[in-house]
C-alpha atoms as a PDB file:
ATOM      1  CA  UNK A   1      -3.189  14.380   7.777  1.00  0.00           C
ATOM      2  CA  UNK A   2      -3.755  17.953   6.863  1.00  0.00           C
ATOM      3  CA  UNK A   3      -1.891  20.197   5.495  1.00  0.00           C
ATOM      4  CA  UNK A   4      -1.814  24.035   5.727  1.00  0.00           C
ATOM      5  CA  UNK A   5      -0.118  26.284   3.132  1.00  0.00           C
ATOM      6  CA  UNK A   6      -0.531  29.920   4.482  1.00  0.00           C
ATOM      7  CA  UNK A   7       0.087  32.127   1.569  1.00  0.00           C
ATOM      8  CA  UNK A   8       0.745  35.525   3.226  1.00  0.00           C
ATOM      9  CA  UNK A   9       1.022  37.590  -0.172  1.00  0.00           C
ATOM     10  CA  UNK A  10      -1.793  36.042  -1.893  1.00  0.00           C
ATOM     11  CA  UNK A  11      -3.928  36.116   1.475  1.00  0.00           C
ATOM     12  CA  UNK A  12      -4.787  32.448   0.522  1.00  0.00           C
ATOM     13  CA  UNK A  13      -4.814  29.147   2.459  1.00  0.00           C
ATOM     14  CA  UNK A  14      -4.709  25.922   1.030  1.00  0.00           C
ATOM     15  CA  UNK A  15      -5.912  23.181   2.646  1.00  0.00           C
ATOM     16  CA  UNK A  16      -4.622  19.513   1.431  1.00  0.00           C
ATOM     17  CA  UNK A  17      -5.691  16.575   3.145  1.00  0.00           C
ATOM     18  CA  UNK A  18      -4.020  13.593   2.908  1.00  0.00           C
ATOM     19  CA  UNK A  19      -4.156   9.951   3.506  1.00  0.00           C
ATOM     20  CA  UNK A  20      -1.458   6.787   4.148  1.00  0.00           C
ATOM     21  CA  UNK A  21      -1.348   4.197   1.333  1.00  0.00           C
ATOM     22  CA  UNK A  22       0.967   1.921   0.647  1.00  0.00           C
ATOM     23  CA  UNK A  23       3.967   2.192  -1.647  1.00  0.00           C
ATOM     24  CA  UNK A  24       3.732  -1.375  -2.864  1.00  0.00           C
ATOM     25  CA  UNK A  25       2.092  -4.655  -2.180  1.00  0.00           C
ATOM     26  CA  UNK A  26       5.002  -6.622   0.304  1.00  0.00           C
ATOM     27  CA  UNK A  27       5.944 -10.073  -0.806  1.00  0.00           C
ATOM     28  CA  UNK A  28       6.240 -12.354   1.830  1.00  0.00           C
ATOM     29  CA  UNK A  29      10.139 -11.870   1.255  1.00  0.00           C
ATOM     30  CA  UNK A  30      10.024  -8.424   2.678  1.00  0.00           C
ATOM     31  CA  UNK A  31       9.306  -6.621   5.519  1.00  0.00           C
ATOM     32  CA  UNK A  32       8.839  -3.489   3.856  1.00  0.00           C
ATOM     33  CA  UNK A  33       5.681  -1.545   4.449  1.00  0.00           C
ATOM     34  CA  UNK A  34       6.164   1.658   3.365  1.00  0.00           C
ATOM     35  CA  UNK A  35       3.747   4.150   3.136  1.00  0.00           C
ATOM     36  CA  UNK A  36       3.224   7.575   0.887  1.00  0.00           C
ATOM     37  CA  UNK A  37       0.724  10.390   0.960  1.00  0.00           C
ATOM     38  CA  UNK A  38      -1.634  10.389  -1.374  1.00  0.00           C
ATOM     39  CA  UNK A  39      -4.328  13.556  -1.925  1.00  0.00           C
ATOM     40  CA  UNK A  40      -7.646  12.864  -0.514  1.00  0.00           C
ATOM     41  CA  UNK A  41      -9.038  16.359  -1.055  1.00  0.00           C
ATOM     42  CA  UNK A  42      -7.883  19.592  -1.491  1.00  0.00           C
ATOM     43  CA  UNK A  43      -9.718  24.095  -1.149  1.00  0.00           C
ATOM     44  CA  UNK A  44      -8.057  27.292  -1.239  1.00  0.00           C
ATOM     45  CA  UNK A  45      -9.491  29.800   0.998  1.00  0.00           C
ATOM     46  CA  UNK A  46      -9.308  33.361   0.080  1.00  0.00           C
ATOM     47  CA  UNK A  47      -9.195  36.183   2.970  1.00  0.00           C
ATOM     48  CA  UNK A  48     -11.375  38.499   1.114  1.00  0.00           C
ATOM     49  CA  UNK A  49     -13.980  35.936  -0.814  1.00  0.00           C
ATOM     50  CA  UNK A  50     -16.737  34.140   1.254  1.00  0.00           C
ATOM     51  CA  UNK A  51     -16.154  30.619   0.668  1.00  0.00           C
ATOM     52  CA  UNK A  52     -19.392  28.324  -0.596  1.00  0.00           C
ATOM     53  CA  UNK A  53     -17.734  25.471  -2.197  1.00  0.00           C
ATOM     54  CA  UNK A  54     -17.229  22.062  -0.558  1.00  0.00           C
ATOM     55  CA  UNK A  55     -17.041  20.258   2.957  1.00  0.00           C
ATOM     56  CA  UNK A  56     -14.035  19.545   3.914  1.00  0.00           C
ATOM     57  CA  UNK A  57     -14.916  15.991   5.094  1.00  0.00           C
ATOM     58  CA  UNK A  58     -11.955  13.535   6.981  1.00  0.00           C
ATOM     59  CA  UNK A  59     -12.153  10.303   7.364  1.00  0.00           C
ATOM     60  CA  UNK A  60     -12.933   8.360  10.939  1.00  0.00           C
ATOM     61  CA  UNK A  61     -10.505   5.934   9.839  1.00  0.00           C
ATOM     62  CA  UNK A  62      -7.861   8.458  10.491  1.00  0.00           C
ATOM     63  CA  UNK A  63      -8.595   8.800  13.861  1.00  0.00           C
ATOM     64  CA  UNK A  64      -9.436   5.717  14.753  1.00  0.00           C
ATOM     65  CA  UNK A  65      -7.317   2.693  14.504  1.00  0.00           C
ATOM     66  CA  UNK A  66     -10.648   0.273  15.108  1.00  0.00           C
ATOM     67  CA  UNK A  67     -14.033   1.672  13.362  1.00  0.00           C
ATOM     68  CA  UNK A  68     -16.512  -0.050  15.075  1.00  0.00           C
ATOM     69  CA  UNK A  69     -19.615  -0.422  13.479  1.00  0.00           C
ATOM     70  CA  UNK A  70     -21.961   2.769  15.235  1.00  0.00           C
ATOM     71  CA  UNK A  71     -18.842   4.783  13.830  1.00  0.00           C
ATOM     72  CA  UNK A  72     -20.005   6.466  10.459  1.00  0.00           C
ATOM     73  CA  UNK A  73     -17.170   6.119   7.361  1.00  0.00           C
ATOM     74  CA  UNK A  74     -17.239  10.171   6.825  1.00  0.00           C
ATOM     75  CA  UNK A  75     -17.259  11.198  10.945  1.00  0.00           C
ATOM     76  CA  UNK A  76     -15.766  14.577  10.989  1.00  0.00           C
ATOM     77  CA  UNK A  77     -17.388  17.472   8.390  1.00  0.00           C
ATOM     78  CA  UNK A  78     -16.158  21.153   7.980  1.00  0.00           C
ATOM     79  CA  UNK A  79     -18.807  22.957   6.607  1.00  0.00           C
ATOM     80  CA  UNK A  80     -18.374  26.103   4.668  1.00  0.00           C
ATOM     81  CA  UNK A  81     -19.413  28.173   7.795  1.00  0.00           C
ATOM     82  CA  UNK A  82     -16.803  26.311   9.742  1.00  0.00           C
ATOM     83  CA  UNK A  83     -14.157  27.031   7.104  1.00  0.00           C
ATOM     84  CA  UNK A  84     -14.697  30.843   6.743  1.00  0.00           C
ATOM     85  CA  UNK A  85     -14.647  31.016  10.727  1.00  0.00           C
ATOM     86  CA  UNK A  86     -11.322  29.295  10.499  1.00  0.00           C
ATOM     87  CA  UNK A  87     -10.430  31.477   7.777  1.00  0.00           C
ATOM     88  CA  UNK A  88     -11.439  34.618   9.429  1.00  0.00           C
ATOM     89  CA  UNK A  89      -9.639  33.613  12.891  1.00  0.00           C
ATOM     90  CA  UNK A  90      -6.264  33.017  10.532  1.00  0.00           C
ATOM     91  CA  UNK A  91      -6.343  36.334   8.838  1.00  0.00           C
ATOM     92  CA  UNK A  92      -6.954  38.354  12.607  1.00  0.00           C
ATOM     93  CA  UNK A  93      -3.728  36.525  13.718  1.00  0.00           C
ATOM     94  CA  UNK A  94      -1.068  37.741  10.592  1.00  0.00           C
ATOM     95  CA  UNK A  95      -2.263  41.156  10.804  1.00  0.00           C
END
């Protein structure tokens, strides 16, 4: 999953990303199979900075419910010129 927080004041985006793990390991008593969020990785774009730091890179996993083999671990990338498109595109739409 990933999370937006549009920061209209600040002119700042943060972007979380987030993966399923489970809340505890179920005994074979239970049927419970809860799930939380946990942080995978987390940037803040600025609308007035360039941004050069890190990919944001998501998991095929979470797209796929079968990785087959040909399928690499780290699929999907967002490189820095993706992200200050995306950025860009964002900031022309609250004007």
């Amino acid at each position: 999953m990933i999370l937006l927080n549009i920061n209209q004041i600040d002119r700042q985006i943060l972007l979380e990303q987030l993966e399923e793990v489970p809340w505890a390991q179920p005994s074979p008593s239970t049927i419970n199979y809860s799930h939380i969020p946990r942080m995978v990785q987390f940037l803040t774009l600025d609308a007035n900075v360039q941004y050069d730091g890190p990919s944001l890179e998501i998991l095929s996993k979470s797209f796929f419910d079968i990785l087959l083999e040909n399928i690499p671990k780290r699929e999907f990338l967002l490189i820095p010129n993706n992200l200050n498109a995306f950025n860009k595109i964002i900031w022309l739409t609250f004007r």
